[in-house]
C-alpha atoms as a PDB file:
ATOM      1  CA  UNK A   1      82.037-136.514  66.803  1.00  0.00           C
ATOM      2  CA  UNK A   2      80.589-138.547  69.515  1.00  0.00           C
ATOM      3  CA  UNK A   3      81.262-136.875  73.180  1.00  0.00           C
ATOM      4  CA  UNK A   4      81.301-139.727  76.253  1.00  0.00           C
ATOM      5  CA  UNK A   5      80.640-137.077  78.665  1.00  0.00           C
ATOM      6  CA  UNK A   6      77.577-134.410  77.436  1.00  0.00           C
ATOM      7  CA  UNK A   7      76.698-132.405  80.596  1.00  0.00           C
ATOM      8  CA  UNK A   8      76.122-128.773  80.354  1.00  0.00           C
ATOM      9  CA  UNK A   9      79.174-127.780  82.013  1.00  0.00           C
ATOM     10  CA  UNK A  10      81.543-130.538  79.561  1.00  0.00           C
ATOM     11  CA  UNK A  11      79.805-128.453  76.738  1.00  0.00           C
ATOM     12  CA  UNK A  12      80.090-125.317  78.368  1.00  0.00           C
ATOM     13  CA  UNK A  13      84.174-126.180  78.688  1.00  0.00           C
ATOM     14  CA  UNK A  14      84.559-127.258  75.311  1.00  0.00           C
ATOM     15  CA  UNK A  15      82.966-124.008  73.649  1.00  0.00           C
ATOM     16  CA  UNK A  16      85.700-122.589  75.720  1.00  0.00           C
ATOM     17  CA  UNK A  17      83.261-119.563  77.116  1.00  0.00           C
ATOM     18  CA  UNK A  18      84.169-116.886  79.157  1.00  0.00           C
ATOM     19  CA  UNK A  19      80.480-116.604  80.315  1.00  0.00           C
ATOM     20  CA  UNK A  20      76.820-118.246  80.455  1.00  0.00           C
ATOM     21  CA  UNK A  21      73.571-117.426  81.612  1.00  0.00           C
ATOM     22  CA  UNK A  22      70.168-119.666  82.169  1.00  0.00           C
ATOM     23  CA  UNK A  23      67.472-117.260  80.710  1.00  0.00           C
ATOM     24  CA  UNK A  24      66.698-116.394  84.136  1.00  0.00           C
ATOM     25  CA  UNK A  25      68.321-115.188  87.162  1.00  0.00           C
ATOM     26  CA  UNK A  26      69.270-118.243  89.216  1.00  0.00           C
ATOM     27  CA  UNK A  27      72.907-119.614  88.472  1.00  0.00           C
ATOM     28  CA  UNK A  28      73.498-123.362  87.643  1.00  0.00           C
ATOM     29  CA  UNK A  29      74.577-125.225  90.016  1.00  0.00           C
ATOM     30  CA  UNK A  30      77.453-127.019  87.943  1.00  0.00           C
ATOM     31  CA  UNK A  31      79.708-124.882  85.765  1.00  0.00           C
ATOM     32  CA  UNK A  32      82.884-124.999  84.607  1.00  0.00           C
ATOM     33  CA  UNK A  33      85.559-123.059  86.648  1.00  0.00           C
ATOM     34  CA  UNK A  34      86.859-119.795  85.428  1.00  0.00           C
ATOM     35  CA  UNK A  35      83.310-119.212  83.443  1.00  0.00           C
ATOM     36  CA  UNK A  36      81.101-116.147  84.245  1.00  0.00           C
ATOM     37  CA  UNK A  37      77.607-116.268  84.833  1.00  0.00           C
ATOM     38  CA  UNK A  38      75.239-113.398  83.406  1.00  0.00           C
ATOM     39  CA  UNK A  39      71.751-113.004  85.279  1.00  0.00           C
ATOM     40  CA  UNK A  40      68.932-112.181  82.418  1.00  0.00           C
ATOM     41  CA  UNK A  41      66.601-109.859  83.403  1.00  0.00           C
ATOM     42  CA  UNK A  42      63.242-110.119  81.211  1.00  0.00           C
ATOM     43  CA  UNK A  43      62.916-106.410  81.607  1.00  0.00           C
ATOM     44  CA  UNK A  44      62.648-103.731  84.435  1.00  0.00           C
ATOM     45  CA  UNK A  45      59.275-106.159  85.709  1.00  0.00           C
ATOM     46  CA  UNK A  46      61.872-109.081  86.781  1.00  0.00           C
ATOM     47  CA  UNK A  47      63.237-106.802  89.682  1.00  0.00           C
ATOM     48  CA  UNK A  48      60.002-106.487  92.095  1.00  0.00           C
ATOM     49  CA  UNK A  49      61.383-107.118  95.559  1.00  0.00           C
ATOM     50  CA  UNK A  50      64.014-107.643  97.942  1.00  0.00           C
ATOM     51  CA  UNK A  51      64.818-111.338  97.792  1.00  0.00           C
ATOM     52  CA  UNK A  52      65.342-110.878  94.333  1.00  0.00           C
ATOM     53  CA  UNK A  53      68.251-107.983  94.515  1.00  0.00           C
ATOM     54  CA  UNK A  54      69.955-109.720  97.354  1.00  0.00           C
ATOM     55  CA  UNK A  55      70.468-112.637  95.714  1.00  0.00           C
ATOM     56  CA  UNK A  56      71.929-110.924  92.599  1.00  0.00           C
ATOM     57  CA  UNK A  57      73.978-108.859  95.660  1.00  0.00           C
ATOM     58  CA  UNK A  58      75.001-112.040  96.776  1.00  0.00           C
ATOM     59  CA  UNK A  59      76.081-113.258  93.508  1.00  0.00           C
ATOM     60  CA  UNK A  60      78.829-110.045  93.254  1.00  0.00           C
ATOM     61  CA  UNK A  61      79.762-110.247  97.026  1.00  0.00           C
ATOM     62  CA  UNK A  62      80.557-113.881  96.700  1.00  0.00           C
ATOM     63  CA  UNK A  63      82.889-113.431  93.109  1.00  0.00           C
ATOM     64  CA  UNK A  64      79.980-115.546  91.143  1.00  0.00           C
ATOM     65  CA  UNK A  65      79.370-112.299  88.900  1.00  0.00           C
ATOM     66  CA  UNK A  66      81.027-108.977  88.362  1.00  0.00           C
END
């Protein structure tokens, strides 16, 4: 079946997903409403400073992830 509209998020929606992630820990900017999005950590190495843990801090405060 031949989709008109095949962005990530359209596919995202149509899997009907409760959650996502994009091997890494920065969120997409586009995503379908009402889906969670999982950081991946590659391993204990991927959390080395600061700026990294506040922006995964920021990503609970703000509702982004639980």
């Amino acid at each position: 079946m031949a989709y008109k509209n095949k962005t990530w998020s359209t596919r995202i929606s149509r899997l009907q997903a409760h959650w996502h992630y994009s091997w890494g820990l920065k969120m997409q900017p586009t995503r379908p409403a009402g889906v969670e999005f999982v950081p991946m950590f590659w391993g204990k190495w991927t959390i080395n400073n600061d700026k990294q843990i506040n922006y995964i801090k920021d990503l609970a405060d703000s509702g982004d992830i639980n």
